[in-house]
N, C-alpha and C. Protein backbone atom coordinates (compact mmCIF):
# COMPACT_ATOMS: atom_id res chain seq x y z
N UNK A 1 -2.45 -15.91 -2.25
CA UNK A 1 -3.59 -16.72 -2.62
C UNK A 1 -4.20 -16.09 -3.88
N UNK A 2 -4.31 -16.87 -4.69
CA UNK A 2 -5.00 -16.80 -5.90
C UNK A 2 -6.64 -15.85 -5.98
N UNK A 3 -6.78 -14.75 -6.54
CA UNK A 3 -8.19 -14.05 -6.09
C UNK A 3 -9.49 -15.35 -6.06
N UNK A 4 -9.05 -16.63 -7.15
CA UNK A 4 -10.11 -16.88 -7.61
C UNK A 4 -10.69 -18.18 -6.53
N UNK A 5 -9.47 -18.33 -5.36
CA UNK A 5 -9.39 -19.15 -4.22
C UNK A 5 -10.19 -18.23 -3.08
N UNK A 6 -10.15 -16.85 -3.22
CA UNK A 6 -10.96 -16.29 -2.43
C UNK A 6 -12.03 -16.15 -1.91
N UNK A 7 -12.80 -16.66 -1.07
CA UNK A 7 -14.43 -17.14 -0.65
C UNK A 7 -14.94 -15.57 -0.90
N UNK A 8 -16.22 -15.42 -2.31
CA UNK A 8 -16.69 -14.79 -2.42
C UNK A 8 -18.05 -14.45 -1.59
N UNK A 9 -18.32 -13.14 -1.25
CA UNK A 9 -19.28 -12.54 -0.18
C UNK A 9 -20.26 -11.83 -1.39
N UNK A 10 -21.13 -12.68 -1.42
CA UNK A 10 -22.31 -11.54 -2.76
C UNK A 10 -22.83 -10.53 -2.10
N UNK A 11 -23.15 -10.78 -1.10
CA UNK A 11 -23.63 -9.40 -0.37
C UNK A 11 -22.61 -8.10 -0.52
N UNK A 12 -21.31 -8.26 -0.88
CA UNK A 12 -20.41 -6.77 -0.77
C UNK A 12 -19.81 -7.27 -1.94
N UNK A 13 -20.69 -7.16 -3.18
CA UNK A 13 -20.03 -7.16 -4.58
C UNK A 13 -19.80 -5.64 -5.20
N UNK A 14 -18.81 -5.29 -4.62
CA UNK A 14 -18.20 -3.98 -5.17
C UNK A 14 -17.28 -3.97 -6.04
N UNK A 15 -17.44 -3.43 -7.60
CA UNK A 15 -16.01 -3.93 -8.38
C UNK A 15 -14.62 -3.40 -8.22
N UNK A 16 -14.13 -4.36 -8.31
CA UNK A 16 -12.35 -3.59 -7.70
C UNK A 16 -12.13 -3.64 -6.55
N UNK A 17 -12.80 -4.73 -5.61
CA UNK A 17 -13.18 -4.32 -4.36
C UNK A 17 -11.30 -4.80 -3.65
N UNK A 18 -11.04 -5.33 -4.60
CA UNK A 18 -9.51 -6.15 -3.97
C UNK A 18 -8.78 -4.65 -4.14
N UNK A 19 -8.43 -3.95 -5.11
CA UNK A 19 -7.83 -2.56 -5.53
C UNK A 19 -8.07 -1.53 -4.20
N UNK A 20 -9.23 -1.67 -3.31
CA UNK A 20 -9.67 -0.70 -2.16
C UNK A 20 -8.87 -1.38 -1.28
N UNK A 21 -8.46 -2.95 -1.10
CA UNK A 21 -7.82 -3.59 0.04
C UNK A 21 -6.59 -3.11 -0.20
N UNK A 22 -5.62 -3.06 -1.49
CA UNK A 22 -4.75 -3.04 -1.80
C UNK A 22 -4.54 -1.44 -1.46
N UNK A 23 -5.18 -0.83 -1.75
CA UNK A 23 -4.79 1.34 -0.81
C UNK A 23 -4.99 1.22 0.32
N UNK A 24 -5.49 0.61 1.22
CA UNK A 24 -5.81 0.51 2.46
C UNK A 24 -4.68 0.07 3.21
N UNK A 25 -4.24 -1.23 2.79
CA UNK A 25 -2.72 -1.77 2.91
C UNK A 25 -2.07 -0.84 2.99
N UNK A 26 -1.57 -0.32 1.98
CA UNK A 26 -0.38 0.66 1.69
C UNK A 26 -0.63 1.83 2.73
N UNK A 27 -1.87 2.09 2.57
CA UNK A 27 -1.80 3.37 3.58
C UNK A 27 -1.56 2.98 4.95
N UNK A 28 -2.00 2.13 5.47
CA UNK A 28 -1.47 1.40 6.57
C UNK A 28 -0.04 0.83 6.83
N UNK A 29 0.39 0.36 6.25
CA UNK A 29 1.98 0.25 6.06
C UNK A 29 3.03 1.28 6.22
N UNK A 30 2.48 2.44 5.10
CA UNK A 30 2.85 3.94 5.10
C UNK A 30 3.12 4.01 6.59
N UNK A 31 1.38 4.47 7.17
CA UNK A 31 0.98 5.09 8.06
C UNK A 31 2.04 4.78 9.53
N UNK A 32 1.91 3.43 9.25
CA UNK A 32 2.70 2.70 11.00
C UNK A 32 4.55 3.02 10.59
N UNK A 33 4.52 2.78 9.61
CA UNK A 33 6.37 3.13 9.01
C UNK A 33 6.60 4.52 9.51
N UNK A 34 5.95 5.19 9.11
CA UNK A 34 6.06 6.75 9.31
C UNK A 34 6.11 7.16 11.25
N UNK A 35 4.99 6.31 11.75
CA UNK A 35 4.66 6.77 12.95
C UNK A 35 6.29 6.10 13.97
N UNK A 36 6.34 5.09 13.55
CA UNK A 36 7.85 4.53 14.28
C UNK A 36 8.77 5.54 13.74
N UNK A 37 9.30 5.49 12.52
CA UNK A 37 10.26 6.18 12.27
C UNK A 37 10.75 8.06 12.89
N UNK A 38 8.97 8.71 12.56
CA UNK A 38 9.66 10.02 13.42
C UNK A 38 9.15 9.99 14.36
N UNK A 39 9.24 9.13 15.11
CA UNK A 39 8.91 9.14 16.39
C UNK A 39 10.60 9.45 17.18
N UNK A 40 11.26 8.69 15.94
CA UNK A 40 12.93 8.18 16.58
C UNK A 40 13.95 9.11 15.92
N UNK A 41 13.09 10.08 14.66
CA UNK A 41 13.75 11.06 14.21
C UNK A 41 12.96 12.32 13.31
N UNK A 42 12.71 12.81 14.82
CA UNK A 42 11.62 13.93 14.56
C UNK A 42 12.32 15.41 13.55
N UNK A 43 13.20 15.24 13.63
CA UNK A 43 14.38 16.62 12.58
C UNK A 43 14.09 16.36 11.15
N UNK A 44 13.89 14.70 10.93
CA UNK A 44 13.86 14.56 9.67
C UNK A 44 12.20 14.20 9.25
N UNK A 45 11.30 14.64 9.65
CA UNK A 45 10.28 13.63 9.87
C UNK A 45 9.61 13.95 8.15
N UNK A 46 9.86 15.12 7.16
CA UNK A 46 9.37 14.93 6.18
C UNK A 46 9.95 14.48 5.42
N UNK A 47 11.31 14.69 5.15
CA UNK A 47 12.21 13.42 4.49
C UNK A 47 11.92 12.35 5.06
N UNK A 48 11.61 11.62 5.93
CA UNK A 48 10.65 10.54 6.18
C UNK A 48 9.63 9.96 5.03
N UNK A 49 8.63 10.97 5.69
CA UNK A 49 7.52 10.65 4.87
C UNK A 49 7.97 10.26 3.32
N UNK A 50 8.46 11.54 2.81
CA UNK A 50 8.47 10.76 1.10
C UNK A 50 9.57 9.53 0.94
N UNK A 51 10.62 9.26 1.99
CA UNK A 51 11.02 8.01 1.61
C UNK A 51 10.37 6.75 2.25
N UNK A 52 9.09 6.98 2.53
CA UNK A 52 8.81 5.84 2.85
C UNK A 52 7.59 5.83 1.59
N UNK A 53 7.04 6.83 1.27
CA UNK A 53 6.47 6.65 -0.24
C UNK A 53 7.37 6.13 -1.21
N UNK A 54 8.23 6.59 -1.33
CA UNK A 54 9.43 5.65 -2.34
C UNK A 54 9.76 4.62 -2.12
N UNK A 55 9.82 4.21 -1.27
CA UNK A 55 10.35 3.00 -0.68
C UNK A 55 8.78 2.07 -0.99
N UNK A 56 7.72 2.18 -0.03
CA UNK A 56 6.37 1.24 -0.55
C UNK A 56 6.17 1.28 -1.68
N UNK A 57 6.07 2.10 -2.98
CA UNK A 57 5.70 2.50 -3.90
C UNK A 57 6.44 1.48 -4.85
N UNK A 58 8.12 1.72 -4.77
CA UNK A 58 8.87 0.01 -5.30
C UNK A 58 8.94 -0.98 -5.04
N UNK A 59 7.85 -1.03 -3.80
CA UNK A 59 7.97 -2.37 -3.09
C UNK A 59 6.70 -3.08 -3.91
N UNK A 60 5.40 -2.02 -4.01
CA UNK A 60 4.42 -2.14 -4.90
C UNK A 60 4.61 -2.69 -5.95
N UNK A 61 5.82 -2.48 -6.93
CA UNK A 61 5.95 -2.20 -8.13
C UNK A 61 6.50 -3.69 -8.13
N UNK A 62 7.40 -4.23 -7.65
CA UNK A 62 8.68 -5.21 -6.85
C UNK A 62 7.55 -6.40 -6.94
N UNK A 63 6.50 -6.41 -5.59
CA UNK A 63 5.72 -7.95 -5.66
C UNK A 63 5.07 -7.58 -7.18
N UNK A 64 4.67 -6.88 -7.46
CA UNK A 64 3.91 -7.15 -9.25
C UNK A 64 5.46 -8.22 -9.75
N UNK A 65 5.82 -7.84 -9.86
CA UNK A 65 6.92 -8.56 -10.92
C UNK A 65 7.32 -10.14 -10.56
N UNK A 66 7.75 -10.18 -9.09
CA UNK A 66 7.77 -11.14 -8.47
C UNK A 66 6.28 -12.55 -8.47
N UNK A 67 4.97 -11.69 -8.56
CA UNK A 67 4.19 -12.45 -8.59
C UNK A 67 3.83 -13.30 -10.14
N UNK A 68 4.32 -12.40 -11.08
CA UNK A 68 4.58 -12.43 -12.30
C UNK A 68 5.26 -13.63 -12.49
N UNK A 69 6.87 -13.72 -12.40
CA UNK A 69 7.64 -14.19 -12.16
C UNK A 69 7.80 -15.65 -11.64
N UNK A 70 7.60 -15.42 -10.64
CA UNK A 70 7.53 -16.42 -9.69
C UNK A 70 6.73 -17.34 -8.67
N UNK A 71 5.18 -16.75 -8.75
CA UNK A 71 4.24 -17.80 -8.23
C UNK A 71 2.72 -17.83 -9.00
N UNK A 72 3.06 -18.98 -9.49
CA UNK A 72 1.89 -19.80 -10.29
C UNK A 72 0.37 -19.37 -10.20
N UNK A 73 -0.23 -19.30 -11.24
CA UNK A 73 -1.19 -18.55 -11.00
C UNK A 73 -1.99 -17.07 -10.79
N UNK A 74 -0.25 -16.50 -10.63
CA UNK A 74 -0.61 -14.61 -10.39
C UNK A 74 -0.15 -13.78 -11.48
N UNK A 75 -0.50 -12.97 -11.86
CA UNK A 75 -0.27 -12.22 -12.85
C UNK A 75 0.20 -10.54 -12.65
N UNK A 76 0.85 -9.97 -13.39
CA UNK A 76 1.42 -8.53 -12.57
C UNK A 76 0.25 -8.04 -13.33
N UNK A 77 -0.13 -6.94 -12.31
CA UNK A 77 -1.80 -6.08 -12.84
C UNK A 77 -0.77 -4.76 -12.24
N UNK A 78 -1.23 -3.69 -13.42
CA UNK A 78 -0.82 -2.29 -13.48
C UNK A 78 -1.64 -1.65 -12.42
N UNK A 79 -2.79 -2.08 -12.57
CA UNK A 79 -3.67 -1.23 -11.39
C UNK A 79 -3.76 -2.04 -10.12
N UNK A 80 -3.06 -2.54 -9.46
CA UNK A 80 -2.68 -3.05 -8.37
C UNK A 80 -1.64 -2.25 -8.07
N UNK A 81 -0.64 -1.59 -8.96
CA UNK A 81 0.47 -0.74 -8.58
C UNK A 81 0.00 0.53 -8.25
N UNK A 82 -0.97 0.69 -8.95
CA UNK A 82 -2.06 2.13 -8.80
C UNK A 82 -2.70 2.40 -7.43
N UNK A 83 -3.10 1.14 -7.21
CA UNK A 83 -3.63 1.36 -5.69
C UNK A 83 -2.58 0.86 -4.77
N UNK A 84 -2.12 0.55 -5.14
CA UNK A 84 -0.52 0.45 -3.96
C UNK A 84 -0.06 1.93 -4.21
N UNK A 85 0.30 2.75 -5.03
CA UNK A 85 0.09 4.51 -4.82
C UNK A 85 -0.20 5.22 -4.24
N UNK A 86 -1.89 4.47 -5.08
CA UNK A 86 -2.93 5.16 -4.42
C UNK A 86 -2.82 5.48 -2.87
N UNK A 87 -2.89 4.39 -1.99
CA UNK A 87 -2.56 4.12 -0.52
C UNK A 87 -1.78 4.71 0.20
N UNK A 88 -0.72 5.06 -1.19
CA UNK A 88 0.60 5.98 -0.12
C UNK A 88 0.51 7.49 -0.48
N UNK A 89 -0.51 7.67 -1.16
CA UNK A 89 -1.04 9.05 -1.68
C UNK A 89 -2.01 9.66 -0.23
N UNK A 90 -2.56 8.84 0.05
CA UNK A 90 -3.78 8.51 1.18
C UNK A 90 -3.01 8.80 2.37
N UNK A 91 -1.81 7.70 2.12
CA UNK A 91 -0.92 8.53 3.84
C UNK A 91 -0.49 9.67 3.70
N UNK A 92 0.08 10.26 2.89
CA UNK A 92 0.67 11.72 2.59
C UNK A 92 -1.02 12.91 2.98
N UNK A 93 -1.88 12.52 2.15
CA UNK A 93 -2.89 13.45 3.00
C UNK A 93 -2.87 13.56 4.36
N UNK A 94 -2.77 12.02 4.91
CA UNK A 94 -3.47 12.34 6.17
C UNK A 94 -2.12 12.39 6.46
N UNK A 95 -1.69 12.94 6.50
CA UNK A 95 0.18 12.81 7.42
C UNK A 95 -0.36 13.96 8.61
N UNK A 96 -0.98 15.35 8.20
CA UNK A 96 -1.29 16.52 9.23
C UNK A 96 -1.54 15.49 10.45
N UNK A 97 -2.69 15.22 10.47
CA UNK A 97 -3.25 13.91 10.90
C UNK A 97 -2.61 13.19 11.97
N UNK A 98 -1.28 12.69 11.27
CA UNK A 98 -0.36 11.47 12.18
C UNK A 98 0.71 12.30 12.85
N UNK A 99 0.81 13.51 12.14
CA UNK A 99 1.68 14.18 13.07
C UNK A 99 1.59 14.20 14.46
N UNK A 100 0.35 14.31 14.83
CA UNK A 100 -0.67 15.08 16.14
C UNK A 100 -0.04 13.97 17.31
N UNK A 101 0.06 12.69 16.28
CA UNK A 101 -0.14 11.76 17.93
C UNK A 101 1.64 11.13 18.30
């Protein structure tokens, strides 16, 4: 959906506020990828982690181009790839974190 189709909330006019959804995503994506995976292969569980940063991180990079590309109206934004990063920067902190459970 088009940002500009998006029902704006004036009360939570934060700028960039889509860029905070977009790390949040990713870190969440990260986060649940990671938690299935060494769950099922705990030997490898930090080679894990960074291929699933590599892996979201081109996937990040991947819909920019695609949206570019291929659906009307969207445009590839560099800092959308930033906070798609960003997000998987966010899971790598908290990884201590996800280990635990």
């Amino acid at each position: 959906m088009p940002a500009s189709k998006v029902p704006r909330l004036y009360w939570l006019d934060i700028p960039h506020f889509d860029k905070i959804i977009h790390a949040g995503i990713f870190a969440v994506l990260c986060s649940l990828a990671y938690l299935w995976l060494s769950h099922h292969y705990a030997k490898a569980e930090k080679l894990i982690a960074w291929m699933i940063v590599l892996l979201m991180a081109a996937y990040g990079v991947a819909i920019e181009f695609i949206q570019a590309a291929l659906i009307e109206g969207r445009s590839f934004e560099k800092l959308d790839i930033a906070a798609d990063f960003t997000g998987c920067c966010l899971f790598l902190i908290s990884r201590p974190i996800l280990k635990r459970l």
